[in-house]
Protein backbone atom coordinates (compact mmCIF):
# COMPACT_ATOMS: atom_id res chain seq x y z
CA UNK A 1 1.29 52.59 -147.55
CA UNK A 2 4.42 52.11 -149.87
CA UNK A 3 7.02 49.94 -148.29
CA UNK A 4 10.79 49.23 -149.25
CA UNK A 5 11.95 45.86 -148.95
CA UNK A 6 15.14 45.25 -149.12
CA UNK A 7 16.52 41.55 -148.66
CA UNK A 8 20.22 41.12 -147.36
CA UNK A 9 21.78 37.83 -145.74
CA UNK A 10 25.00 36.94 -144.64
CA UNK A 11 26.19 33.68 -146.29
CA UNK A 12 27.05 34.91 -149.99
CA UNK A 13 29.44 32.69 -151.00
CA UNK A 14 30.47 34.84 -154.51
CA UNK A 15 31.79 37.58 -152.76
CA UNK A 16 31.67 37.00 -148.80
CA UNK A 17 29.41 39.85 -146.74
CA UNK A 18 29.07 41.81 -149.93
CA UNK A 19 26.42 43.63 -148.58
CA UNK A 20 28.06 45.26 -146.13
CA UNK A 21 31.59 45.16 -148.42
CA UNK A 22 32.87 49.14 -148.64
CA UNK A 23 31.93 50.18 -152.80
CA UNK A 24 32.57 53.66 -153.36
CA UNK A 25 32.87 54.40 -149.94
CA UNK A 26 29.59 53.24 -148.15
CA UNK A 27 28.71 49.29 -147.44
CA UNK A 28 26.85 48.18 -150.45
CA UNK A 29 23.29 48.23 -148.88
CA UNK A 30 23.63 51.53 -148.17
CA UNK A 31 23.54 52.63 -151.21
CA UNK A 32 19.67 51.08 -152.14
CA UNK A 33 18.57 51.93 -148.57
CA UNK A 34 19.79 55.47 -149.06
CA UNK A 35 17.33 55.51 -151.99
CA UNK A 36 14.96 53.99 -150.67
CA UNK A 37 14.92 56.41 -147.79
CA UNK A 38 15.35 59.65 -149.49
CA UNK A 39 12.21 58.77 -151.87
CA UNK A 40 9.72 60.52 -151.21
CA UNK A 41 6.66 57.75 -152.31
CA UNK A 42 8.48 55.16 -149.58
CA UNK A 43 7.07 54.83 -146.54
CA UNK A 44 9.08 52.70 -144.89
CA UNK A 45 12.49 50.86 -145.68
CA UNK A 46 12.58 47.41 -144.99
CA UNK A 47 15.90 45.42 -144.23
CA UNK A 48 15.62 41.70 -143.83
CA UNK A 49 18.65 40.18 -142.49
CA UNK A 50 19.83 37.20 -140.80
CA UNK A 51 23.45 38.47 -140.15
CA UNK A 52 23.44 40.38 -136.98
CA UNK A 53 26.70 41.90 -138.90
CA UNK A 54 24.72 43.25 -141.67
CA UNK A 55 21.92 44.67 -138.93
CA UNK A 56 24.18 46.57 -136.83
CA UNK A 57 26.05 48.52 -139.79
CA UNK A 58 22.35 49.27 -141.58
CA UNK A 59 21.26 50.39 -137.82
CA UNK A 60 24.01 52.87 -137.74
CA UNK A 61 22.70 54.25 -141.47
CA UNK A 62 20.33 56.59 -139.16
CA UNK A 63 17.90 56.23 -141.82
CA UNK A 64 14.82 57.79 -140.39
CA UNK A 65 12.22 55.38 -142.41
CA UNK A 66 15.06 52.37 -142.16
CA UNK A 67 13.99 49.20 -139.54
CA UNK A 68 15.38 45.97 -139.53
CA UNK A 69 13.80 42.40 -140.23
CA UNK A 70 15.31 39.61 -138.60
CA UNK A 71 14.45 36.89 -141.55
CA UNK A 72 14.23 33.40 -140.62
CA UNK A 73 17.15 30.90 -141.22
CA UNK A 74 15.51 28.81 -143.39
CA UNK A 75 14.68 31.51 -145.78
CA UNK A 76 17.96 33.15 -145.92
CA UNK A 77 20.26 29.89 -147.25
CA UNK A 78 21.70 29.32 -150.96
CA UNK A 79 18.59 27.95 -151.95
CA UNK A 80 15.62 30.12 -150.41
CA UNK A 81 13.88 32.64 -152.94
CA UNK A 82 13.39 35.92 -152.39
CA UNK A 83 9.45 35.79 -152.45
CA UNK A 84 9.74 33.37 -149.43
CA UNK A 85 11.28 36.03 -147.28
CA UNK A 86 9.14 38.33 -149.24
CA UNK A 87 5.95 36.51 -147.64
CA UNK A 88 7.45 35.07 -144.51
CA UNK A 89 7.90 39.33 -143.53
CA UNK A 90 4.18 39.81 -145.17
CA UNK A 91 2.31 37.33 -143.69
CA UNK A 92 4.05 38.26 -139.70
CA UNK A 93 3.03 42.24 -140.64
CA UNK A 94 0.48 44.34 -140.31
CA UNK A 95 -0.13 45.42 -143.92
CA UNK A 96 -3.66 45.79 -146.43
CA UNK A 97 -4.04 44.33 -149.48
CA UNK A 98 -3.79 47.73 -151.36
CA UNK A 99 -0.59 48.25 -150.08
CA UNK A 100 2.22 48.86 -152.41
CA UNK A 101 5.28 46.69 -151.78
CA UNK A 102 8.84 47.38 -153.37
CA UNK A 103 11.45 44.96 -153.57
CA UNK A 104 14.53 46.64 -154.19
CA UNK A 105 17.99 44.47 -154.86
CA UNK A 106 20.97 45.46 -152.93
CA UNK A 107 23.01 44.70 -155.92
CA UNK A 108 22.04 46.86 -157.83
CA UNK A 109 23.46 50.24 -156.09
CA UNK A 110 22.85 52.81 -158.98
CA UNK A 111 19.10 53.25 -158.16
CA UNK A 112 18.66 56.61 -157.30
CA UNK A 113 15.88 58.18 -155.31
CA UNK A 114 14.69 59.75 -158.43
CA UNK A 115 14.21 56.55 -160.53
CA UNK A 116 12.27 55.03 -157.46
CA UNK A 117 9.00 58.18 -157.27
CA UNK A 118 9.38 58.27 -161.39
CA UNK A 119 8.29 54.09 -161.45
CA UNK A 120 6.00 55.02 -159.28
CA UNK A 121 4.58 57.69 -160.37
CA UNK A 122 4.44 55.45 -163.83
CA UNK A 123 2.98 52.70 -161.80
CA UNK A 124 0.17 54.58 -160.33
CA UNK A 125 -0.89 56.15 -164.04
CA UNK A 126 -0.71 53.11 -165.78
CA UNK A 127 -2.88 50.44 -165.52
CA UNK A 128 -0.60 47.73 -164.25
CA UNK A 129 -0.97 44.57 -161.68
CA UNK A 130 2.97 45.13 -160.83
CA UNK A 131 5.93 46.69 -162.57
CA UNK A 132 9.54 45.49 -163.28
CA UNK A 133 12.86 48.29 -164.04
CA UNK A 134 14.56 47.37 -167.27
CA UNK A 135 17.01 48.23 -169.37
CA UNK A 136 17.33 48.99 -173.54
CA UNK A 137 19.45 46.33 -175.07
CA UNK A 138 19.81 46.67 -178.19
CA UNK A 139 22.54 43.45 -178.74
CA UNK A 140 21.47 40.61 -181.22
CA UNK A 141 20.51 37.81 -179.33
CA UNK A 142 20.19 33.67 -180.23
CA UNK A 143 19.28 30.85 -178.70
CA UNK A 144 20.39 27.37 -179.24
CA UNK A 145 17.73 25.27 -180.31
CA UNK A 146 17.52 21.56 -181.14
CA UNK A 147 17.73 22.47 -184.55
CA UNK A 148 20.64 24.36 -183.99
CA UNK A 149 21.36 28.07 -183.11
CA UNK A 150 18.49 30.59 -184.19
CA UNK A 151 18.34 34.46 -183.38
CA UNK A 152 15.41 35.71 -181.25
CA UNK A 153 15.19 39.30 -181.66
CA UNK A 154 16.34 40.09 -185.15
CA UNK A 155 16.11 38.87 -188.84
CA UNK A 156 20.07 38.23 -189.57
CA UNK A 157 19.37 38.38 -193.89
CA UNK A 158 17.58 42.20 -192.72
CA UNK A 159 20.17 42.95 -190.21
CA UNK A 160 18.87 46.74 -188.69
CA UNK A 161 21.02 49.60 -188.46
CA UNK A 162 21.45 50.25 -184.36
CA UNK A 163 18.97 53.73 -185.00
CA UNK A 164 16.30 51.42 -186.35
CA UNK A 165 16.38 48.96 -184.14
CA UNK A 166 14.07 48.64 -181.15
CA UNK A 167 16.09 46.15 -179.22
CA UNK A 168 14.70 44.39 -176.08
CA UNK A 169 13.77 44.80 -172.39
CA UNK A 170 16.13 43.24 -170.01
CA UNK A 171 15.38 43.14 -166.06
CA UNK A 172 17.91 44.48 -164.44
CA UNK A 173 16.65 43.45 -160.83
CA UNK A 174 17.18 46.72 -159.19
CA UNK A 175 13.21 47.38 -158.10
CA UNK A 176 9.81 45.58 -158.20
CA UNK A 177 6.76 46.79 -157.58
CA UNK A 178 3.59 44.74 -156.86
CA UNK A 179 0.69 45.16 -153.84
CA UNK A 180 0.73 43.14 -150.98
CA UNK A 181 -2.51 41.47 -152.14
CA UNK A 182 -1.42 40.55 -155.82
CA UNK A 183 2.14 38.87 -153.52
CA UNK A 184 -0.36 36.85 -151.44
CA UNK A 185 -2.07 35.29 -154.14
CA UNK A 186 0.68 34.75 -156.78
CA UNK A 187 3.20 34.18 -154.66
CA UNK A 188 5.19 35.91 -156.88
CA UNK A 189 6.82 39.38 -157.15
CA UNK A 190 5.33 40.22 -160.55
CA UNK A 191 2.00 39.40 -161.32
CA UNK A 192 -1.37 40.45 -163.22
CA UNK A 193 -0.18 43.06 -166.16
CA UNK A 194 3.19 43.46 -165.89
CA UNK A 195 4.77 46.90 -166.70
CA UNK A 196 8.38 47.97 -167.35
CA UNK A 197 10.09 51.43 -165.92
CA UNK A 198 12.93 51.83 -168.16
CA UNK A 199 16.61 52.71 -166.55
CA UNK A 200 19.34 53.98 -168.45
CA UNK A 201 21.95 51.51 -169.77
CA UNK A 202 24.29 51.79 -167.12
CA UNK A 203 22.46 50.43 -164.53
CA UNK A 204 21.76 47.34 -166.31
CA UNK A 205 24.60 45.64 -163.79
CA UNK A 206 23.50 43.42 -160.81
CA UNK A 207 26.47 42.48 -158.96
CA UNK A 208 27.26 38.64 -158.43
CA UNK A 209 30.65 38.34 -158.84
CA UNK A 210 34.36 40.64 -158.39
CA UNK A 211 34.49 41.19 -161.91
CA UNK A 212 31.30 43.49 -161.69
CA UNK A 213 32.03 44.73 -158.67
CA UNK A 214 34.94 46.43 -160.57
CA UNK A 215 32.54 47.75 -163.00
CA UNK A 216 29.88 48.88 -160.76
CA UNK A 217 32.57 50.50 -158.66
CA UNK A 218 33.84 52.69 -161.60
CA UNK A 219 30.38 53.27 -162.99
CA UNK A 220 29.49 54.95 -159.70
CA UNK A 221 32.10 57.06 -159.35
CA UNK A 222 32.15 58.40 -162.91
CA UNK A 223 27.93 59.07 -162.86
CA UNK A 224 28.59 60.28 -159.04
CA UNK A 225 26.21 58.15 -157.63
């Protein structure tokens, strides 16, 4: 069994209910549970909620694979990770070790149905533990250091030309895939060998605050997501 799990709660404090705030017409979970429902590898669409709010509009979705988790408090405040209500919804199902369990971020609304059977599809073929989507950035990066500031992906006396340079993998926390056994054990949404499916660039937003709300919102409209 493949399942979607989608975590949503009701106390962000960034942008208040901004999983059920209207972007590009729909609440923003609906977008992610959309393609989460229309993939065809998904056999069920998880949403785990603690806003009663939040359940009711992704109820009225009509989502034919969509149910609703009610998460526990105590794993839905500013400080819970998401592989607590990850396992607290694992450990109170019915579900095999082999299963194949999705996290999918409602912040990141530009997964499409498509991208979700494609990782899998590249999940299944490869020989990977779990799998992570990613994005090509191909920015120079540094880090500060105790000996002062030192690049990390480049070599600034041979600085590349863009076409030559490979660049680096960025998560961009739309969808995880790992089994249900591998979660157990870990604890952990990646584990074992870790693969990438890579997105295209313009999906590399998560959003978090207004000011990429704005972008996300545009983004959408002008790749008609």
């Amino acid at each position: 069994m493949n399942i979607a799990f989608i975590p949503v709660r009701g106390g962000s404090k960034s942008i208040p209910l901004k999983n059920i705030k209207l972007i590009n017409g729909k609440p923003l979970v609906f977008w992610t549970a959309k393609a989460a429902n229309d993939s065809e590898c998904i056999d069920k669409v998880i949403i785990a909620t603690d806003s009663n709010e939040i359940k009711q509009t992704v109820l009225n979705f009509g989502f034919s694979k969509l149910n609703v988790y009610d998460r526990k408090t105590e794993n839905a405040s500013d400080t819970a990770s998401t592989e607590s209500v990850m396992l607290e919804y694992i450990e109170q199902s019915n579900l095999k070790d082999k299963d194949n369990f999705f996290l999918i971020q409602a912040t990141s609304p530009m997964i499409e149905a498509q991208h979700i059977n494609e990782m899998y599809k590249t999940f299944i073929q490869s020989d990977c533990d779990s799998m992570f989507t990613g994005v090509r950035e191909k920015q120079f990066h540094w880090i500060e250091t105790e000996e002062g500031i030192k690049p990390i992906n480049y070599d600034y006396r041979k600085r590349p030309r863009r076409q030559d340079f490979a660049g680096i993998i960025a998560e961009n926390g739309a969808c995880y895939i790992n089994t249900v056994g591998n979660i157990l054990r870990d604890k952990c949404r990646l584990s074992g060998k870790i693969g990438v499916y890579e997105l295209p660039s313009y999906t590399s937003y998560e959003i978090d605050e207004m000011s990429d709300w704005v972008i996300v919102e545009e983004l959408m409209k002008h790749f008609s997501v």
